[in-house]
PDB file of N, CA and C in Angstrom:
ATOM      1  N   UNK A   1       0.838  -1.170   0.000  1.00  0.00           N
ATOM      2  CA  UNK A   1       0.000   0.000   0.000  1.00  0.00           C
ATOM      3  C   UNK A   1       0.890   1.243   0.000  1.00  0.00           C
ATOM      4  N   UNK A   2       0.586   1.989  -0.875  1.00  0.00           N
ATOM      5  CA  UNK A   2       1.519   3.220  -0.920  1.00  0.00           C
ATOM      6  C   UNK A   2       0.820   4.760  -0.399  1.00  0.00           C
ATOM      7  N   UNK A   3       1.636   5.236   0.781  1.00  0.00           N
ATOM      8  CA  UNK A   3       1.127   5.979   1.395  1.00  0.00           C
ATOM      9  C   UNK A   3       1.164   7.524   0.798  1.00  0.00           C
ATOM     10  N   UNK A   4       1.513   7.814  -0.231  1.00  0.00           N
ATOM     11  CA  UNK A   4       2.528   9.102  -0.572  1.00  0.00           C
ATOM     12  C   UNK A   4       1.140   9.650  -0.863  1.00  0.00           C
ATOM     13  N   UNK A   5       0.926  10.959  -0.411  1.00  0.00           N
ATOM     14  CA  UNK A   5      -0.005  11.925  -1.119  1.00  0.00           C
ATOM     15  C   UNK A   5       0.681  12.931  -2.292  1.00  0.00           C
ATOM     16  N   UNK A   6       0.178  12.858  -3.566  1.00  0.00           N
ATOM     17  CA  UNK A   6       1.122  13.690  -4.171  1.00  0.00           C
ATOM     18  C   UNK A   6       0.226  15.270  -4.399  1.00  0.00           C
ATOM     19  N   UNK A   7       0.921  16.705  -3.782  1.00  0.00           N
ATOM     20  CA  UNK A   7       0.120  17.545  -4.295  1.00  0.00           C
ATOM     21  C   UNK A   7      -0.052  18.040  -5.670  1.00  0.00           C
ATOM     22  N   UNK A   8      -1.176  18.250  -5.985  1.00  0.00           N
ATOM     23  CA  UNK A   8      -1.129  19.172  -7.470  1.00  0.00           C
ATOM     24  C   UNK A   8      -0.436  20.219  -7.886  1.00  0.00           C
ATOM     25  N   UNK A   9      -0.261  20.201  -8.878  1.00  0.00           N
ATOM     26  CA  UNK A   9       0.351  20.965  -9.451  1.00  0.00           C
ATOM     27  C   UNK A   9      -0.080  22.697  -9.460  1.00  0.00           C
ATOM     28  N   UNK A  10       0.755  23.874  -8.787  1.00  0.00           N
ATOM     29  CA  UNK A  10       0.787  24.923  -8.660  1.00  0.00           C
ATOM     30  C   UNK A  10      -0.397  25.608 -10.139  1.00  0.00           C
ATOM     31  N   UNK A  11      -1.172  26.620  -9.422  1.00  0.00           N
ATOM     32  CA  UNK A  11      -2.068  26.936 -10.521  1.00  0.00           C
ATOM     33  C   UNK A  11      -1.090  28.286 -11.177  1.00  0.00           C
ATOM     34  N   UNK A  12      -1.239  28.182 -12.662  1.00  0.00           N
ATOM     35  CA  UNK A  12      -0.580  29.575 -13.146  1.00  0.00           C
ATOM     36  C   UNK A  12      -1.241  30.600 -13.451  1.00  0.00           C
ATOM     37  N   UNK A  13      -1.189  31.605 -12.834  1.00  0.00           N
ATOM     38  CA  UNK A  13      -1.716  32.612 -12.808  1.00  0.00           C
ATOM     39  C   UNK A  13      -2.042  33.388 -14.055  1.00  0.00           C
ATOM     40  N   UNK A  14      -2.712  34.010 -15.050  1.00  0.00           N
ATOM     41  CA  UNK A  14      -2.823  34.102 -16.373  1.00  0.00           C
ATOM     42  C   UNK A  14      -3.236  36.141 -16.141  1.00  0.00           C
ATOM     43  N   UNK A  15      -2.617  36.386 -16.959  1.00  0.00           N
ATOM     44  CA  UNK A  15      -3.062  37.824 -17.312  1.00  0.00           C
ATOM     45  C   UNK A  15      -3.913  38.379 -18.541  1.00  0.00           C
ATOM     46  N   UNK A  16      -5.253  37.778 -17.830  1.00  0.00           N
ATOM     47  CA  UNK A  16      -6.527  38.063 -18.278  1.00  0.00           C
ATOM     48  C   UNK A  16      -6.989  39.386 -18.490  1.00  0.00           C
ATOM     49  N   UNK A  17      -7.297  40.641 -17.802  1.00  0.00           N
ATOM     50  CA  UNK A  17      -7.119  41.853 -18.018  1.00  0.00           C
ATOM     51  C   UNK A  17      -6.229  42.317 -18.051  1.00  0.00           C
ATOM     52  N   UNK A  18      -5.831  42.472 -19.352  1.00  0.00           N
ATOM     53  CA  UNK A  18      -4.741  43.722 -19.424  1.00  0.00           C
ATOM     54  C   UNK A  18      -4.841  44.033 -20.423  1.00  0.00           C
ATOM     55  N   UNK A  19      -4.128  45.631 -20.587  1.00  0.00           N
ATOM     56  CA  UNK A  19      -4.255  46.436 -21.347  1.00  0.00           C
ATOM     57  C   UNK A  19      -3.196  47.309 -21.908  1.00  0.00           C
ATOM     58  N   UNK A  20      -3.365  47.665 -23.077  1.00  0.00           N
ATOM     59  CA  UNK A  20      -1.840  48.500 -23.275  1.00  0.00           C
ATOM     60  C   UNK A  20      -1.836  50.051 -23.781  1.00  0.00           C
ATOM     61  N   UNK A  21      -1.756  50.950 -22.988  1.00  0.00           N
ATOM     62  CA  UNK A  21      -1.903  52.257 -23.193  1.00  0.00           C
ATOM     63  C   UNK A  21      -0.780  53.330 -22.935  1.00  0.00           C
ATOM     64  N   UNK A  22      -0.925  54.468 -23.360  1.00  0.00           N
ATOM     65  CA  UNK A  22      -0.197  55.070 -23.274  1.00  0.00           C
ATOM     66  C   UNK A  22       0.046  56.305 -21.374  1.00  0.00           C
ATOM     67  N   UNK A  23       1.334  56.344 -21.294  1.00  0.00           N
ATOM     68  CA  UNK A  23       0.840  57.187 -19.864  1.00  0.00           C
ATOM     69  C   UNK A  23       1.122  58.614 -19.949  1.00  0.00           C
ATOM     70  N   UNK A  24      -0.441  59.422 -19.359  1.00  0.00           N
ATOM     71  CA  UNK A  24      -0.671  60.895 -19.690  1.00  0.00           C
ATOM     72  C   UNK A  24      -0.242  61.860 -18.198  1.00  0.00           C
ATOM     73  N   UNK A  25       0.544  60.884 -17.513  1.00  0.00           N
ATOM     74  CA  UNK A  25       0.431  61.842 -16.247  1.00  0.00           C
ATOM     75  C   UNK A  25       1.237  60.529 -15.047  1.00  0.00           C
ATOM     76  N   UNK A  26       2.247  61.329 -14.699  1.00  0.00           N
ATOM     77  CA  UNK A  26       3.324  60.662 -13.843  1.00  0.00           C
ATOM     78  C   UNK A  26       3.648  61.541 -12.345  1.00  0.00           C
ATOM     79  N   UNK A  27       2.914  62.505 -12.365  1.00  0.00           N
ATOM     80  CA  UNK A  27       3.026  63.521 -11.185  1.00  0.00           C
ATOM     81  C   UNK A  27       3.459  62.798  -9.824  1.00  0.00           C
ATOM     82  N   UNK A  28       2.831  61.907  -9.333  1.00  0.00           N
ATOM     83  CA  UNK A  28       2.332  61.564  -8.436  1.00  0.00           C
ATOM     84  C   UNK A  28       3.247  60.239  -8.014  1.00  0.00           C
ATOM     85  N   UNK A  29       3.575  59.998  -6.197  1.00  0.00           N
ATOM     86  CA  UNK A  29       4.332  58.798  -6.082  1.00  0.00           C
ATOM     87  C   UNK A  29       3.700  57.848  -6.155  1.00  0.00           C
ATOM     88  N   UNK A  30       4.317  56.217  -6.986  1.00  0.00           N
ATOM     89  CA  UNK A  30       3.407  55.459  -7.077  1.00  0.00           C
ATOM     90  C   UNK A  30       2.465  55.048  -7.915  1.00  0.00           C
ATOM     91  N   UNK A  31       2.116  56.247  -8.415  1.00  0.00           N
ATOM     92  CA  UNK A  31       0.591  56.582  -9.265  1.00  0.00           C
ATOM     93  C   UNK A  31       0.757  56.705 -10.124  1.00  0.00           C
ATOM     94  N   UNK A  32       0.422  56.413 -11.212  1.00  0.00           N
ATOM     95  CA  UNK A  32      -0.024  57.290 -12.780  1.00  0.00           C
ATOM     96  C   UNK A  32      -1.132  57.134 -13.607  1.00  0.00           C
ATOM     97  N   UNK A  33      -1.489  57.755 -14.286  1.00  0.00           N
ATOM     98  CA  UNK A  33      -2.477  58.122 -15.222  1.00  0.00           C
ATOM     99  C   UNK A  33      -1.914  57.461 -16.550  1.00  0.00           C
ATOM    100  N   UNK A  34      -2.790  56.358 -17.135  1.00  0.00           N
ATOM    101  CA  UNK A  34      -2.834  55.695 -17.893  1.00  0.00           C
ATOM    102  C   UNK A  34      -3.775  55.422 -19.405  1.00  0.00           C
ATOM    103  N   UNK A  35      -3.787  56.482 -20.988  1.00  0.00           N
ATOM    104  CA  UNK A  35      -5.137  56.387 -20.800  1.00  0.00           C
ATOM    105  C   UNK A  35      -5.054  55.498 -22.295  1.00  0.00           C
ATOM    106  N   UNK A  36      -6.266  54.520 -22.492  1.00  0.00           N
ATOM    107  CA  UNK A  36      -6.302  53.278 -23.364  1.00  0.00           C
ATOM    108  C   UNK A  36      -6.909  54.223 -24.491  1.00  0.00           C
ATOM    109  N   UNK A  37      -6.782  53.990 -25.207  1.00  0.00           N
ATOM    110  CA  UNK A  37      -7.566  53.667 -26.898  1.00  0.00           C
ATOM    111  C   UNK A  37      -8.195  53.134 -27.557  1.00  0.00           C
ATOM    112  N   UNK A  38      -9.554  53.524 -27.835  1.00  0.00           N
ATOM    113  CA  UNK A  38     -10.112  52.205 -28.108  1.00  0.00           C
ATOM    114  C   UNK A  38     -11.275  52.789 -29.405  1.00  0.00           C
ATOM    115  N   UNK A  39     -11.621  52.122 -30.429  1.00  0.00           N
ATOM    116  CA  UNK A  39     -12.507  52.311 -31.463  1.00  0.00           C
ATOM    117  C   UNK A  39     -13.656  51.415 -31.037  1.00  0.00           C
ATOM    118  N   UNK A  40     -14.858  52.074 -31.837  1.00  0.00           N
ATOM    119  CA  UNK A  40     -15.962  51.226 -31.969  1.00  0.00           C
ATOM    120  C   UNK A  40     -16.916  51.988 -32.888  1.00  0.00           C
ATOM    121  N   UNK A  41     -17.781  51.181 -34.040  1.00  0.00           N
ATOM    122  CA  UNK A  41     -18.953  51.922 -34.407  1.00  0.00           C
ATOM    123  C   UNK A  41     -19.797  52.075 -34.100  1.00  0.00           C
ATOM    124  N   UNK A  42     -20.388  53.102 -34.619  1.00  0.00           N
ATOM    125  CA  UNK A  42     -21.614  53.713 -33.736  1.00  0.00           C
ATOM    126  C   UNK A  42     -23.039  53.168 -34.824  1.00  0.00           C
ATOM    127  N   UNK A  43     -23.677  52.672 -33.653  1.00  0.00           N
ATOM    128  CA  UNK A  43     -24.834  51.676 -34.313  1.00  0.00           C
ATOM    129  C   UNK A  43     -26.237  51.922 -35.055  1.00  0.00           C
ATOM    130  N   UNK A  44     -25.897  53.470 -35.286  1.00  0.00           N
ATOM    131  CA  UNK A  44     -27.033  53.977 -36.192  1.00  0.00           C
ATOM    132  C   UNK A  44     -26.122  54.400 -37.215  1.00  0.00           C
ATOM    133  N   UNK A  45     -25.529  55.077 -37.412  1.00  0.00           N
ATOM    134  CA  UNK A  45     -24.701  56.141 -38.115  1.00  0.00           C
ATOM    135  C   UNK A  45     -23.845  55.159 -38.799  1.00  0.00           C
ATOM    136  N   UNK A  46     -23.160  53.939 -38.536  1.00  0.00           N
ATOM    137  CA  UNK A  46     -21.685  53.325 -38.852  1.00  0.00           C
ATOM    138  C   UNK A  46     -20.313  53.964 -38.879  1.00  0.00           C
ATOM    139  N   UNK A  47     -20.398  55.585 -38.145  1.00  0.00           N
ATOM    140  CA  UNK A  47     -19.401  55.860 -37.846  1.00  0.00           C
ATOM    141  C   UNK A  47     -18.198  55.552 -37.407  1.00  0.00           C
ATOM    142  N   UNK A  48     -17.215  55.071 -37.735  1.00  0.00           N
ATOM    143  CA  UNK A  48     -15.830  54.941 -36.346  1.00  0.00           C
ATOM    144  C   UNK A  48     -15.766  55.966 -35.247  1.00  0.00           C
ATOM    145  N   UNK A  49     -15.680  55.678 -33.932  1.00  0.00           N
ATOM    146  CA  UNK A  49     -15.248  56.863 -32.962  1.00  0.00           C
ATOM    147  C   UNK A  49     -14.258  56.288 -32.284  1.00  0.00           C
ATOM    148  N   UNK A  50     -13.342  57.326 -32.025  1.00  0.00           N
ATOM    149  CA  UNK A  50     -12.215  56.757 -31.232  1.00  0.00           C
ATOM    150  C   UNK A  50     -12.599  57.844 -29.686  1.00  0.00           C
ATOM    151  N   UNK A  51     -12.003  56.561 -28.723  1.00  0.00           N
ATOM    152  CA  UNK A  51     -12.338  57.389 -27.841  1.00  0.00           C
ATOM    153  C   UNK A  51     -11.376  56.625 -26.697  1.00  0.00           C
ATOM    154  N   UNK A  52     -11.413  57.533 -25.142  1.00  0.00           N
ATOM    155  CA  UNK A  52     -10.012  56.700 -24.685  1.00  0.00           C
ATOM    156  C   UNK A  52     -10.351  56.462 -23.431  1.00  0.00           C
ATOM    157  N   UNK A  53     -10.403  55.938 -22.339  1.00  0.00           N
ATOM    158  CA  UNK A  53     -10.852  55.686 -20.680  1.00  0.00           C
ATOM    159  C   UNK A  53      -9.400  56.306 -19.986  1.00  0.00           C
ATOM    160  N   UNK A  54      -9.560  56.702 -18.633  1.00  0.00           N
ATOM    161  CA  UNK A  54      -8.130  56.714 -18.506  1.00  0.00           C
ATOM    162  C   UNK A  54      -8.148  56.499 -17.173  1.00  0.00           C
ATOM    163  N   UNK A  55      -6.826  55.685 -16.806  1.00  0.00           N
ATOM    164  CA  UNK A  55      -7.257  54.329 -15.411  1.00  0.00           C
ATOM    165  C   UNK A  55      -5.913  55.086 -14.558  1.00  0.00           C
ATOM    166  N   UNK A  56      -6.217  54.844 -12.888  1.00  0.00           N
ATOM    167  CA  UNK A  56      -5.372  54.957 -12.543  1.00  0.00           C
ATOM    168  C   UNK A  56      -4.594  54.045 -12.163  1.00  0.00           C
ATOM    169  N   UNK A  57      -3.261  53.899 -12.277  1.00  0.00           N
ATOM    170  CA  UNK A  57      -2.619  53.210 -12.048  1.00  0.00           C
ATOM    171  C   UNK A  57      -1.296  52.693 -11.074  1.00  0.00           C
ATOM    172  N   UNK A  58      -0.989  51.775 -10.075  1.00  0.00           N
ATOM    173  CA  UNK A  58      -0.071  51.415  -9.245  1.00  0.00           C
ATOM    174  C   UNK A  58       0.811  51.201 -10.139  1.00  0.00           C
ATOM    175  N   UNK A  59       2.085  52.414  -9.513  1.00  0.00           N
ATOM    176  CA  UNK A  59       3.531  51.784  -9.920  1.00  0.00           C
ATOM    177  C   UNK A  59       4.249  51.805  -8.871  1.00  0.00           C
ATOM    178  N   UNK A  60       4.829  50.662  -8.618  1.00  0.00           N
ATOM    179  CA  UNK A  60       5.723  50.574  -7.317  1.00  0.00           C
ATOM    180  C   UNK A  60       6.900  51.336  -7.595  1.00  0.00           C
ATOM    181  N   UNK A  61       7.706  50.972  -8.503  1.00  0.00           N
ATOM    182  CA  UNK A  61       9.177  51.594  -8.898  1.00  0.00           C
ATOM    183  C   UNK A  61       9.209  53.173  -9.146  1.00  0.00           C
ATOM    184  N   UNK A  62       8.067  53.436  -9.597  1.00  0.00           N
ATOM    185  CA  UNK A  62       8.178  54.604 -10.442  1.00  0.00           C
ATOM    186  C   UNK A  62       8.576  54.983 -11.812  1.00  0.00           C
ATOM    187  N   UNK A  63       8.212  53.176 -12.516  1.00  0.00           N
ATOM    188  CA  UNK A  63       8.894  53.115 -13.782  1.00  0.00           C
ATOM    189  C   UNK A  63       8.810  53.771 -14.837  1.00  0.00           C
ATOM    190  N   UNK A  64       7.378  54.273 -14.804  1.00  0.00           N
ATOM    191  CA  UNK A  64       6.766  54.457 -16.083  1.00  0.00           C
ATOM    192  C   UNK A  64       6.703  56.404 -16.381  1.00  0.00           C
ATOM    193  N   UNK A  65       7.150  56.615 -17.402  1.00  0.00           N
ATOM    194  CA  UNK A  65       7.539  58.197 -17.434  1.00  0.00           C
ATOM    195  C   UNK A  65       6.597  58.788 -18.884  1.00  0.00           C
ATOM    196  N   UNK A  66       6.244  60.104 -18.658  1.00  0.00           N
ATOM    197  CA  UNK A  66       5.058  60.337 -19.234  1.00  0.00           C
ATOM    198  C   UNK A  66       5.143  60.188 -21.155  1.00  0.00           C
ATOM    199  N   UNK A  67       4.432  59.503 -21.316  1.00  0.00           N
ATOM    200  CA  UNK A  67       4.541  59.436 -22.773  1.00  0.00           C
ATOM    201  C   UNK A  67       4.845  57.820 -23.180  1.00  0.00           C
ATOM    202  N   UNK A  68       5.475  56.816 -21.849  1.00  0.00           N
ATOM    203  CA  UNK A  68       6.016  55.952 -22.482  1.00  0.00           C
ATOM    204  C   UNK A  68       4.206  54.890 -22.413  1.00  0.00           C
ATOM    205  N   UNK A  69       4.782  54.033 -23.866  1.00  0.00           N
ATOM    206  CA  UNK A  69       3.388  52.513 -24.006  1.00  0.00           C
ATOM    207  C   UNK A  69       4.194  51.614 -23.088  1.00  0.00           C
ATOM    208  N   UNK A  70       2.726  51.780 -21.856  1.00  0.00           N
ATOM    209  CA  UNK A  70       2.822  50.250 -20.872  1.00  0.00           C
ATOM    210  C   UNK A  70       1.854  49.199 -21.083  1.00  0.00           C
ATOM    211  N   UNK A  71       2.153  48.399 -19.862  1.00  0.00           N
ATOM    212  CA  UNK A  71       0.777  47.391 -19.942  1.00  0.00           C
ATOM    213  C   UNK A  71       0.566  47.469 -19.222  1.00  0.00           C
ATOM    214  N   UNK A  72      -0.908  47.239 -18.833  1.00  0.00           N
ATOM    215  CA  UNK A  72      -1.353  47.247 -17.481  1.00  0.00           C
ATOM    216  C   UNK A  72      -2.367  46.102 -16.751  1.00  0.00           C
ATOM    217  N   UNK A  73      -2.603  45.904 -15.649  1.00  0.00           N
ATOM    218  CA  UNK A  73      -3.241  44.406 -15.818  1.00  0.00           C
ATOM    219  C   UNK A  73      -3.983  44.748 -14.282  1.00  0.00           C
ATOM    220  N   UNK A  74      -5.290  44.162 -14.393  1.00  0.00           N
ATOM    221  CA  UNK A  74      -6.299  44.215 -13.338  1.00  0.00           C
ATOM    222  C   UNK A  74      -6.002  43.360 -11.821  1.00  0.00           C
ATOM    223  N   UNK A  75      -6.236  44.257 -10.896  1.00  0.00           N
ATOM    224  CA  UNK A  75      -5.339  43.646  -9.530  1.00  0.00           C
ATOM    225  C   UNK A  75      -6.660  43.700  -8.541  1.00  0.00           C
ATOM    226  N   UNK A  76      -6.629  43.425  -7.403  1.00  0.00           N
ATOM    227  CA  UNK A  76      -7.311  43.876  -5.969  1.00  0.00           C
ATOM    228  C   UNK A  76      -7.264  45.700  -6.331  1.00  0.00           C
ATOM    229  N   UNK A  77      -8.160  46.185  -5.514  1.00  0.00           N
ATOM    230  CA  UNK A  77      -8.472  47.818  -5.277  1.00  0.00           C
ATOM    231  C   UNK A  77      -7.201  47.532  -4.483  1.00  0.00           C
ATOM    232  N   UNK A  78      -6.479  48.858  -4.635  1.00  0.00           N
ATOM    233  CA  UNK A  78      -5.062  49.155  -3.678  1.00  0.00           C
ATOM    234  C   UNK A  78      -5.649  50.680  -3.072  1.00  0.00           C
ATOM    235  N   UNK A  79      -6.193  51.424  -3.864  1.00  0.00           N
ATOM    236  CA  UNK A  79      -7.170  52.751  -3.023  1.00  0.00           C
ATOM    237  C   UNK A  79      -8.627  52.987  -3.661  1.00  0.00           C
ATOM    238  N   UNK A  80      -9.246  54.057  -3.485  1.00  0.00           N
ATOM    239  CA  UNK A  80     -10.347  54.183  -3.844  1.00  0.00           C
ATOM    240  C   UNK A  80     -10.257  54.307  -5.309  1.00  0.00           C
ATOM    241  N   UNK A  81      -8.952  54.514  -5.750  1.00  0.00           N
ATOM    242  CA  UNK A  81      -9.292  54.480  -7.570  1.00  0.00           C
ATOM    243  C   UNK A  81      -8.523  53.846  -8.116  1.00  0.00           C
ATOM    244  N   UNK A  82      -7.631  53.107  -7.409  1.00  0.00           N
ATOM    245  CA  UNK A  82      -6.552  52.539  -8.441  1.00  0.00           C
ATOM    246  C   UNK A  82      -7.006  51.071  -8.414  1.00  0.00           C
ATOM    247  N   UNK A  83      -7.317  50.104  -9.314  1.00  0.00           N
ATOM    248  CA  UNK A  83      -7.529  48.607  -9.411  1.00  0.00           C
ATOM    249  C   UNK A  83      -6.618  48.171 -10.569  1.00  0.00           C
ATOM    250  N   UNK A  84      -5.430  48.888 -10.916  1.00  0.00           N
ATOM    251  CA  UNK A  84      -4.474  48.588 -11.855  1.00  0.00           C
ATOM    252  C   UNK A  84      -3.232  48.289 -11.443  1.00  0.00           C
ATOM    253  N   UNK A  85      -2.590  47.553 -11.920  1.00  0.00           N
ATOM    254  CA  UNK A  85      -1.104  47.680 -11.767  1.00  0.00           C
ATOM    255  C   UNK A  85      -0.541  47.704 -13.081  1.00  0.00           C
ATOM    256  N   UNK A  86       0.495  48.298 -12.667  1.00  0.00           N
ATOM    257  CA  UNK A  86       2.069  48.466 -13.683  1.00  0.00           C
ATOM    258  C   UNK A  86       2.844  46.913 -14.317  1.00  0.00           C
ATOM    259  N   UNK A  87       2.321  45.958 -15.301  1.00  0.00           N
ATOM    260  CA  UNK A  87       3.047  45.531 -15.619  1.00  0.00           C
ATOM    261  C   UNK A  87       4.556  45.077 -16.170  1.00  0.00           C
ATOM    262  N   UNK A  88       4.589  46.248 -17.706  1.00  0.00           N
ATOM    263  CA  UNK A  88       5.914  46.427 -17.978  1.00  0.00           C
ATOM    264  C   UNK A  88       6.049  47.590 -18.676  1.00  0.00           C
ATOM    265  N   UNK A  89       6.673  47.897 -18.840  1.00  0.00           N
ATOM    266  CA  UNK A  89       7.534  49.267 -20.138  1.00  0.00           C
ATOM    267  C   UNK A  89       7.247  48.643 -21.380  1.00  0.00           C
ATOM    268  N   UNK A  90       5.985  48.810 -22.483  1.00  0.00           N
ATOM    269  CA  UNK A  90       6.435  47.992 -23.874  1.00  0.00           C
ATOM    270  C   UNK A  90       7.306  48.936 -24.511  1.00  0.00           C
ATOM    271  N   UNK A  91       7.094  50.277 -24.373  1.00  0.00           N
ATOM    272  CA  UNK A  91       8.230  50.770 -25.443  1.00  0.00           C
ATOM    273  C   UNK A  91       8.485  52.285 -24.556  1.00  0.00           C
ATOM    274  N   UNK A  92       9.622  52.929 -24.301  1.00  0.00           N
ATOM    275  CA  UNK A  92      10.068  54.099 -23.691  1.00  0.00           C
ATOM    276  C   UNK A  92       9.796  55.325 -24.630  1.00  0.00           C
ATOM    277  N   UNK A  93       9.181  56.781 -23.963  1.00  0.00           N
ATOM    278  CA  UNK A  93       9.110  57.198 -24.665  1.00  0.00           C
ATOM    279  C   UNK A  93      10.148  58.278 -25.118  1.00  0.00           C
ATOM    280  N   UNK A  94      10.414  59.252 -26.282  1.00  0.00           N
ATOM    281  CA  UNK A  94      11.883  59.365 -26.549  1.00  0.00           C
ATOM    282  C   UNK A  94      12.157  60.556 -25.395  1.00  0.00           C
ATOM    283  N   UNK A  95      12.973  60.344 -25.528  1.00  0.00           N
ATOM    284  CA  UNK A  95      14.044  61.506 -24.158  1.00  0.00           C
ATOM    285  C   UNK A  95      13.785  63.024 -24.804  1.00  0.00           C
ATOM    286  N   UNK A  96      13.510  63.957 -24.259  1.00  0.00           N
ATOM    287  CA  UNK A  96      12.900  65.210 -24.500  1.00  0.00           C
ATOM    288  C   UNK A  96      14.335  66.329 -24.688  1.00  0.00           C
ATOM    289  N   UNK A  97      14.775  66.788 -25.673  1.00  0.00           N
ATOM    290  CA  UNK A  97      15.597  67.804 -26.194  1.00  0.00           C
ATOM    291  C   UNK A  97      15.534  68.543 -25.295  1.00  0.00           C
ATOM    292  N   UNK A  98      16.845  68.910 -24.534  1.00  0.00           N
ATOM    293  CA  UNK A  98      17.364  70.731 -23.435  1.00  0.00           C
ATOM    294  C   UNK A  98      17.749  71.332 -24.655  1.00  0.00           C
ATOM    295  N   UNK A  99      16.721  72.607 -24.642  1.00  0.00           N
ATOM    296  CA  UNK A  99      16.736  73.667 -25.173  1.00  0.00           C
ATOM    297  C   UNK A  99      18.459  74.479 -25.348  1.00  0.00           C
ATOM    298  N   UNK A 100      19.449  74.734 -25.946  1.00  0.00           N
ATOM    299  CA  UNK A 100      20.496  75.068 -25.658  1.00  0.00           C
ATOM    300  C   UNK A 100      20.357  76.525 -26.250  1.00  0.00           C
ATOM    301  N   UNK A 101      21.434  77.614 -25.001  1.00  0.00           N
ATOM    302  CA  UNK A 101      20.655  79.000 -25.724  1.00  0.00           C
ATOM    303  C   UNK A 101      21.942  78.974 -26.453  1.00  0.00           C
ATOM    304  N   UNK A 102      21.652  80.531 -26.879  1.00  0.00           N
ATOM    305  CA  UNK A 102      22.427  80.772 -28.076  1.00  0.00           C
ATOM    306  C   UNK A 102      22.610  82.147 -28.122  1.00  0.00           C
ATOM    307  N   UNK A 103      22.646  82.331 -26.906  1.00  0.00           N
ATOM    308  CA  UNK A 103      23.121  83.855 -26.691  1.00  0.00           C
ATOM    309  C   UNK A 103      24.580  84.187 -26.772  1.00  0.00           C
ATOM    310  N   UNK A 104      25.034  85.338 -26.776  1.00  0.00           N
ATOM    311  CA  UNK A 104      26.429  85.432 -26.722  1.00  0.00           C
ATOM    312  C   UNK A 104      26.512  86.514 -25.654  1.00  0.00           C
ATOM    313  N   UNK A 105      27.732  86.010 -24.310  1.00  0.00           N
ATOM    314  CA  UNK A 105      27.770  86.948 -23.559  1.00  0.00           C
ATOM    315  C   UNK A 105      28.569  88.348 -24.031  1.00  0.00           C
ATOM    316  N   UNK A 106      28.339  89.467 -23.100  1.00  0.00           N
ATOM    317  CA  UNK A 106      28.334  90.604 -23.649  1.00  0.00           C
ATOM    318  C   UNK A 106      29.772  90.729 -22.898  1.00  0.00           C
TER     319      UNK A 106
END
């Protein structure tokens, strides 16, 4: 008689909501403003409208800097508005030109 209980196998966790948008707002520790893109037609007219939601979002690191495409993926409420987290960086956005003057001292 063999006594061994064997446990099952660990469940893998799947990233079912998520989303990939651009970020409009980094002010804040932790936090950012995230906002999606999204089309649909409009069911009298057959118009296209584009239109965008914009989520707040948990970043632990402080990774995400304004302009860059993240992903983002549905978590537990962490405050009264944030139910997002910070997945990854898909693409950085470009590094912003210092103005150089061009004066000549007198």
């Amino acid at each position: 008689m063999n006594t061994t209980i064997e446990k099952p196998a660990a469940k893998v966790r799947r990233l079912t909501g998520t989303l990939i948008g651009t970020v409009v707002s980094d002010k804040r520790d932790k936090t950012c403003a995230v906002a999606v893109e999204y089309v649909y037609v409009h069911p009298k007219y057959g118009k296209s409208i584009r239109r965008a939601t914009k989520y707040q979002v948990h970043d632990e690191a402080n990774a995400a800097k304004l302009g860059d495409r993240v992903e983002i993926a549905q978590c537990r409420p962490i405050s009264k508005t944030k139910t997002w987290r910070l997945v990854k960086v898909v693409v950085a956005a470009p590094t912003p030109i210092t103005p150089v003057s061009t004066e000549v001292p007198a």
